[in-house]
Protein backbone atom coordinates (compact mmCIF):
# COMPACT_ATOMS: atom_id res chain seq x y z
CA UNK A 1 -20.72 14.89 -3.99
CA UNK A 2 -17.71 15.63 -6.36
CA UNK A 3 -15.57 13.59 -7.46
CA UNK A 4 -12.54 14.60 -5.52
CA UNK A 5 -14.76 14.07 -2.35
CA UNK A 6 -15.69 10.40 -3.59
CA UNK A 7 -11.63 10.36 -4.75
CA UNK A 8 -10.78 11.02 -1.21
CA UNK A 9 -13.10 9.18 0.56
CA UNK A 10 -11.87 6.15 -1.52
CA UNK A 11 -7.94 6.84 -0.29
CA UNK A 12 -9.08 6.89 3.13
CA UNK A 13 -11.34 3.41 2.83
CA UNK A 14 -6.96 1.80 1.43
CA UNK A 15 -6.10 3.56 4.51
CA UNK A 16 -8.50 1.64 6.48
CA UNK A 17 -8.21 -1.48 5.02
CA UNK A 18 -4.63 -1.27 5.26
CA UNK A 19 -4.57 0.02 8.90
CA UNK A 20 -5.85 -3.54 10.14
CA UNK A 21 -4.61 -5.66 7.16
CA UNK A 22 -1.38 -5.96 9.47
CA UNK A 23 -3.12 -7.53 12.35
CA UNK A 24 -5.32 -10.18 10.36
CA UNK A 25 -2.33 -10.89 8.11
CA UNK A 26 -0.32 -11.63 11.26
CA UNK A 27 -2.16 -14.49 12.10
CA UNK A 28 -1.35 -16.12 8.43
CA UNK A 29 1.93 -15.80 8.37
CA UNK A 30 4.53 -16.60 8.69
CA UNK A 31 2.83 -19.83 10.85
CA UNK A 32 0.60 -21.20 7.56
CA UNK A 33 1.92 -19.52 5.08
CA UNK A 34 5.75 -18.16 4.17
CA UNK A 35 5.89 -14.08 3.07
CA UNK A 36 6.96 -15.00 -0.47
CA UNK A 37 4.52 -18.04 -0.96
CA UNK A 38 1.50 -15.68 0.78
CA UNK A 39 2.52 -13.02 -2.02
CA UNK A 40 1.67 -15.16 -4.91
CA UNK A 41 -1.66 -16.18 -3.37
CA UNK A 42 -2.56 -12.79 -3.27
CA UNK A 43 -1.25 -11.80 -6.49
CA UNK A 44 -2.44 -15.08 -8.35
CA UNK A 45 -5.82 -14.56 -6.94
CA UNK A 46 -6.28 -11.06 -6.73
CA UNK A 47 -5.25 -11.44 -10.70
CA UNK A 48 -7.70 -13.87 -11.82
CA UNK A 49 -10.40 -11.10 -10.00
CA UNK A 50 -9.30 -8.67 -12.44
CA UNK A 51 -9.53 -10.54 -15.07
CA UNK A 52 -13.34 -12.27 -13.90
CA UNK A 53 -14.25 -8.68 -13.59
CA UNK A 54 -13.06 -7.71 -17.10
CA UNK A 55 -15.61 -10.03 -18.73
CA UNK A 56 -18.79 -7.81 -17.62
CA UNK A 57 -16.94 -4.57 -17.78
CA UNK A 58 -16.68 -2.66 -21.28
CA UNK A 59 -12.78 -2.28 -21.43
CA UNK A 60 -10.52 -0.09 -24.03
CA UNK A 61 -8.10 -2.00 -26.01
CA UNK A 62 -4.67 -0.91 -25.03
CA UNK A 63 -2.45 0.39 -27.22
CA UNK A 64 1.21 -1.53 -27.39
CA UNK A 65 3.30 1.53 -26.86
CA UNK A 66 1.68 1.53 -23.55
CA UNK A 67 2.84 -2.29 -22.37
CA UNK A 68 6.15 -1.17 -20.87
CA UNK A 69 4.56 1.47 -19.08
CA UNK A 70 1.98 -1.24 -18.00
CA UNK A 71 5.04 -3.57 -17.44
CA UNK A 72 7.00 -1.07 -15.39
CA UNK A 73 3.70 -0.75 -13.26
CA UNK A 74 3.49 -4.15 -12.45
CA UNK A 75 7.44 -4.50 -11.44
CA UNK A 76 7.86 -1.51 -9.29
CA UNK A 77 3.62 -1.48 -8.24
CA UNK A 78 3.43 -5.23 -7.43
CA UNK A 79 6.48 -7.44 -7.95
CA UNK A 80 9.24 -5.66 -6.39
CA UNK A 81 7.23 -3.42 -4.21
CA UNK A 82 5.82 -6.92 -2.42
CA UNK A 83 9.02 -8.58 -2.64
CA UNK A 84 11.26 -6.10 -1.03
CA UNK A 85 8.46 -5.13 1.38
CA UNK A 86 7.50 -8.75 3.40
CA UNK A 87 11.17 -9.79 3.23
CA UNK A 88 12.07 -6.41 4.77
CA UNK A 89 10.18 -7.36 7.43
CA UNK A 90 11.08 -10.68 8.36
CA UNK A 91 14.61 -8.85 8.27
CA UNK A 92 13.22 -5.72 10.42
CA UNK A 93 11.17 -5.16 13.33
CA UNK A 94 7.32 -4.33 12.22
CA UNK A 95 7.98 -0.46 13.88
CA UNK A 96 10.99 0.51 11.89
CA UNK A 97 9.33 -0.66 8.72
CA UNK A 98 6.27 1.11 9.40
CA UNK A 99 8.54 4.47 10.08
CA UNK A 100 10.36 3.72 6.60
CA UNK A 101 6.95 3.06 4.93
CA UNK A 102 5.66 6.86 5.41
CA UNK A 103 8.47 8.05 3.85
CA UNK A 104 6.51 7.63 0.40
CA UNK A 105 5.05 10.80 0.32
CA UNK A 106 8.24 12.79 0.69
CA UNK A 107 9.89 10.38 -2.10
CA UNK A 108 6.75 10.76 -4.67
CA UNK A 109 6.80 14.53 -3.39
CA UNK A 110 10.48 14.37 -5.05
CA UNK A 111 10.12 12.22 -7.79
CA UNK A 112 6.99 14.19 -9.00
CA UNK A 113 9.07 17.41 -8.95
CA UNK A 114 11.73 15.51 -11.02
CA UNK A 115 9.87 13.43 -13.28
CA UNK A 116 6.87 15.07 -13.70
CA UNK A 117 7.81 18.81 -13.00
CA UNK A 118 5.21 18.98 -10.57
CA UNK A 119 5.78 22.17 -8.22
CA UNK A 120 6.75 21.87 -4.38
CA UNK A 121 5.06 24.34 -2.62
CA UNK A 122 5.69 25.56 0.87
CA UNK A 123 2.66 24.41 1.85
CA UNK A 124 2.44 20.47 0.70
CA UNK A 125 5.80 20.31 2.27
CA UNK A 126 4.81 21.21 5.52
CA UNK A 127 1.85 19.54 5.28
CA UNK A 128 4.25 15.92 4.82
CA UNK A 129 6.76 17.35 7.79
CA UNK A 130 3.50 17.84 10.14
CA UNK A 131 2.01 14.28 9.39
CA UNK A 132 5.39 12.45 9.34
CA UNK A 133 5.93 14.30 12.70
CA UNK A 134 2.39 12.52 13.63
CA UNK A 135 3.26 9.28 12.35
CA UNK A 136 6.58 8.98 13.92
CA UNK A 137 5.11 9.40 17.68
CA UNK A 138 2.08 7.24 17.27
CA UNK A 139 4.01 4.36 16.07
CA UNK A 140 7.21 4.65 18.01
CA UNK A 141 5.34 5.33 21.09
CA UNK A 142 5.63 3.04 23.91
CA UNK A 143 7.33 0.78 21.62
CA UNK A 144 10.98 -0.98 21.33
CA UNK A 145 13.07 -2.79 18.83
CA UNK A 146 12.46 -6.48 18.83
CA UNK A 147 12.78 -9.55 16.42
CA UNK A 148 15.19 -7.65 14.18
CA UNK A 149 17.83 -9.91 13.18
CA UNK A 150 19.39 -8.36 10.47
CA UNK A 151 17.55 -4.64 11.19
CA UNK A 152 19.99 -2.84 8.28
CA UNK A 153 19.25 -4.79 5.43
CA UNK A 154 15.35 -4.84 6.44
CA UNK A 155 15.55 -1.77 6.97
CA UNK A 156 17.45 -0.72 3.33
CA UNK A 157 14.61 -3.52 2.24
CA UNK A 158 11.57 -1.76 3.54
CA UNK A 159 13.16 1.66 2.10
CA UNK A 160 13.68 0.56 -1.09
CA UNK A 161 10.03 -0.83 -1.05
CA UNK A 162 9.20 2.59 -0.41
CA UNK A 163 10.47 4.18 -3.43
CA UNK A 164 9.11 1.72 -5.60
CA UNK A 165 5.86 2.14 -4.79
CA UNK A 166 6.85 6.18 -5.13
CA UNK A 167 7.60 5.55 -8.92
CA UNK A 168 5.00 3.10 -9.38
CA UNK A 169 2.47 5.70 -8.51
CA UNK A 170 4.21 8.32 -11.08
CA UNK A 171 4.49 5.92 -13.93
CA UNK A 172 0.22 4.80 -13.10
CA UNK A 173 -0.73 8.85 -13.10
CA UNK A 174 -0.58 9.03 -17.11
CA UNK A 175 -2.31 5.07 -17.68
CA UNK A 176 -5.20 6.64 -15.27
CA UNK A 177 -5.15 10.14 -17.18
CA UNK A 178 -5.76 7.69 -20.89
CA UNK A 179 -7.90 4.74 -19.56
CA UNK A 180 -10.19 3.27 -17.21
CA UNK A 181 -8.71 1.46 -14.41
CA UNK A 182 -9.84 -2.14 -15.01
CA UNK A 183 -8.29 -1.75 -18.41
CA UNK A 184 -5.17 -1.95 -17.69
CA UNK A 185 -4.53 -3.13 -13.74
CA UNK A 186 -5.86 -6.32 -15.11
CA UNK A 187 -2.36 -6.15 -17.28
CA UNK A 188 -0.35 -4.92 -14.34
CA UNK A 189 -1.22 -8.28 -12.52
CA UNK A 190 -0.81 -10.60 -14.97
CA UNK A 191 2.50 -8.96 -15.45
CA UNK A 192 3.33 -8.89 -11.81
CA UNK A 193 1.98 -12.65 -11.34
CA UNK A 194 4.54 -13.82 -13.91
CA UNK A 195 7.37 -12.32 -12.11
CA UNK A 196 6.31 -12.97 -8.92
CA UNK A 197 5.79 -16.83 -9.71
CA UNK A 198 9.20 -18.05 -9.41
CA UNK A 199 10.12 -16.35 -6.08
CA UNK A 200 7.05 -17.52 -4.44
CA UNK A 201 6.41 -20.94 -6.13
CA UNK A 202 8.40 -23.02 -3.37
CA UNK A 203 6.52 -21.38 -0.67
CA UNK A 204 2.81 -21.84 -2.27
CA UNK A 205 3.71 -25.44 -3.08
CA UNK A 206 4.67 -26.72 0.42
CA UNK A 207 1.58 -25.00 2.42
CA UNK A 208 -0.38 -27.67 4.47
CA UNK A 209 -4.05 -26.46 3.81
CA UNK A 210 -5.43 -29.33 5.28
CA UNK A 211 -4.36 -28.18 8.55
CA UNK A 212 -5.84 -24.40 8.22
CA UNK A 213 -8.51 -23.74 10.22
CA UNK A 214 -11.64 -22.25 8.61
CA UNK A 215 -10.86 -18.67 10.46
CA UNK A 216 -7.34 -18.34 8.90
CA UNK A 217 -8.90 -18.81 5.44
CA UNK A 218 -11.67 -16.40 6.29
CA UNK A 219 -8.80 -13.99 6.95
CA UNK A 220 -6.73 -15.06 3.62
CA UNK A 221 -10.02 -13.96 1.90
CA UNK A 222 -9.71 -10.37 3.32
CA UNK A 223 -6.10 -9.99 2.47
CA UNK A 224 -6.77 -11.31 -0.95
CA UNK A 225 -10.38 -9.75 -1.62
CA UNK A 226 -10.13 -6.18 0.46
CA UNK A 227 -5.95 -5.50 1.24
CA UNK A 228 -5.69 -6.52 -2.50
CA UNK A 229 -8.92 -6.20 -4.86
CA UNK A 230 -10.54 -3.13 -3.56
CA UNK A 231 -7.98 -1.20 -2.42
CA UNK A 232 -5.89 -1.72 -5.83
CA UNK A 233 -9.07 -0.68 -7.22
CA UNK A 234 -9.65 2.18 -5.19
CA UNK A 235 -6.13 3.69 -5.33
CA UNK A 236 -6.64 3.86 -9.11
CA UNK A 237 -9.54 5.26 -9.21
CA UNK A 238 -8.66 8.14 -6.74
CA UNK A 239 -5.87 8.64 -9.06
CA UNK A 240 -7.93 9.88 -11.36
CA UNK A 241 -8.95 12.69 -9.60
CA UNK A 242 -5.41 13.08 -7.64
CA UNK A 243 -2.28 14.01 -7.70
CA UNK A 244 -0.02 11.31 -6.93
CA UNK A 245 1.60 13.09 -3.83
CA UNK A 246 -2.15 13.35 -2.06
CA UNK A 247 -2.77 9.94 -2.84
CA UNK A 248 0.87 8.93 -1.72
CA UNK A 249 0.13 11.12 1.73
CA UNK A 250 -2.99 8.65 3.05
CA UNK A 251 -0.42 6.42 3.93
CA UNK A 252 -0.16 8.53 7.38
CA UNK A 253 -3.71 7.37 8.41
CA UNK A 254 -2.44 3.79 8.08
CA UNK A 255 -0.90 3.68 11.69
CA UNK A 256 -3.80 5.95 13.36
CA UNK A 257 -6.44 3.46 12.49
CA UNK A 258 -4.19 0.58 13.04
CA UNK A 259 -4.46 1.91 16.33
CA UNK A 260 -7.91 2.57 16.34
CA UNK A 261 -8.25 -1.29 15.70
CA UNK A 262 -6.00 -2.53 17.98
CA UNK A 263 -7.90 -0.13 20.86
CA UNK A 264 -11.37 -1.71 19.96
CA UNK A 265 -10.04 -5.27 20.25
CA UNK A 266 -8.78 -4.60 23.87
CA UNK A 267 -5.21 -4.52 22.76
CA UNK A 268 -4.16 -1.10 23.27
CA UNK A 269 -5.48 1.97 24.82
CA UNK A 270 -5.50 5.82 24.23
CA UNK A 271 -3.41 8.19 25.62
CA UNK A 272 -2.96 12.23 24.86
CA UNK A 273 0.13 11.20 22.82
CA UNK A 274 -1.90 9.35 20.37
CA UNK A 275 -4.15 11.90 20.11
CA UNK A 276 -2.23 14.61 19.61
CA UNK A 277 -0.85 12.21 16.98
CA UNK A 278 -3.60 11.95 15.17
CA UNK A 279 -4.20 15.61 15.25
CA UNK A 280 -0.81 16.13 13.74
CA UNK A 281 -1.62 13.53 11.10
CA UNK A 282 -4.92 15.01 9.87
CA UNK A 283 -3.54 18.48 9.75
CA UNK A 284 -0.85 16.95 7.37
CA UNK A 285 -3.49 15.33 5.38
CA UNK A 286 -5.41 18.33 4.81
CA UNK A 287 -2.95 20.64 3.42
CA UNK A 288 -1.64 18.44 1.09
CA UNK A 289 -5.10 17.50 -0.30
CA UNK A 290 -7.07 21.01 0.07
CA UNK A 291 -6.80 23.04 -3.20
CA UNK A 292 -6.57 26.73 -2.89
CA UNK A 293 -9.41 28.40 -4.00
């Protein structure tokens, strides 16, 4: 298998993971554990993984013109990106931010062609319009706006999380291109713990984990080891082999098999909508990530 097959295959595990992360994550928070004070357990522990896993791994010394890049990575990658993102959507409801959320592709689509000169064709872009198109139905579908009380400033939140992930994801593509992954992302959150320490500390400090039940922590383990870890680890490394924009476009198979979850736990069921959603989706997905021959 090449290595843009194992590249993609990787994107579409984060897609996965991500796709349920939202249910198991619901049941954490905000009822044990407050959005800012859950953000520095995963980044606090999901940073001292790194850095475990850096002792057994042969890792290149980094050079220190490369520490604000590294720094910039950690603000708009983890620190900000987090931040803006759960306080979004205690602002927002969880369907508007999910609409805002696939807008990444489109805004790394843009910044790429800015930043990075890389070309728009005709084709990518209609590949983003046809799974956007996707994405909008499935997750707006049978839906309605609730628990949104302040839905314009969640909603500018959630946006804004958006487009930092979109330049976090440009300013990665050239640490990827000169070293391995755990050589740096080890960097990126340490960085991002620092900052995200004194937004989160109050939260952390005032969790009752005495009163958890053994489930919830099973399900803080997944967040932290699999929504976190892996899928940190995996977007990297499929950024080796990809372009930022086909990495950025996975994000549309984040709904469908948020669905597909939901459906095998009895909570939803399928309709023609949701399939022709999904269709719509995948056909998105593959023109942006087939090359021309």
């Amino acid at each position: 298998m090449s290595k843009r097959n194992l590249a993609l295959i990787g994107a579409t595990i984060v897609s996965i993971i991500y796709g349920v992360t939202f249910t198991i994550a619901k049941d954490v928070m905000p009822k044990y554990i407050e959005p800012f004070g859950f953000i520095l357990l995963r980044v606090g522990a999901t940073t001292l993984l790194f850095w475990l896993v850096s002792l057994f791994i042969k890792t290149e010394k980094i050079d220190k013109a490369d520490f604000p890049r590294i720094f910039a990575a950690a603000f708009f990658g983890v620190t900000f990106n987090m931040l803006t993102f759960f306080k979004g959507l205690s602002y927002t409801s969880p369907i508007m931010g999910a609409v805002l959320m696939v807008t990444t592709p489109m805004i790394v689509l843009i910044l790429s062609a800015i930043l990075i000169k890389e070309r728009m064709e005709n084709r990518k872009i209609l590949g983003i319009v046809l799974g956007l198109s996707g994405t909008l139905v499935l997750i707006l579908y049978g839906k309605s706006m609730t628990n949104a009380p302040n839905a314009t400033l969640g909603n500018f939140l959630v946006f804004i999380n958006a487009v930092s992930y979109g330049f976090y994801l440009i300013i990665v593509k050239k640490l990827m291109d000169k070293y391995k992954a755990i050589s740096f992302v080890k960097w990126i959150y340490l960085f991002g713990f620092l900052m995200v320490l004194p937004f989160g500390w109050n939260e952390f400090q005032v969790v009752h984990w005495q009163e958890i039940p053994t489930a919830i922590f099973w399900k803080i383990g997944f967040v932290v080891i699999f929504s976190t870890f892996l899928t940190y680890l995996l977007n990297l490394l499929s950024m080796k082999e990809l372009k930022p924009t086909t990495v950025a476009v996975f994000i549309y198979l984040q709904p469908l098999f948020a669905t597909i979850f939901a459906i095998g736990l009895g909570k939803d069921e399928l309709s023609w909508i949701k399939i022709g959603s999904a269709i719509l989706i995948f056909i998105g997905v593959y023109m942006v990530t087939n090359k021309k021959s």
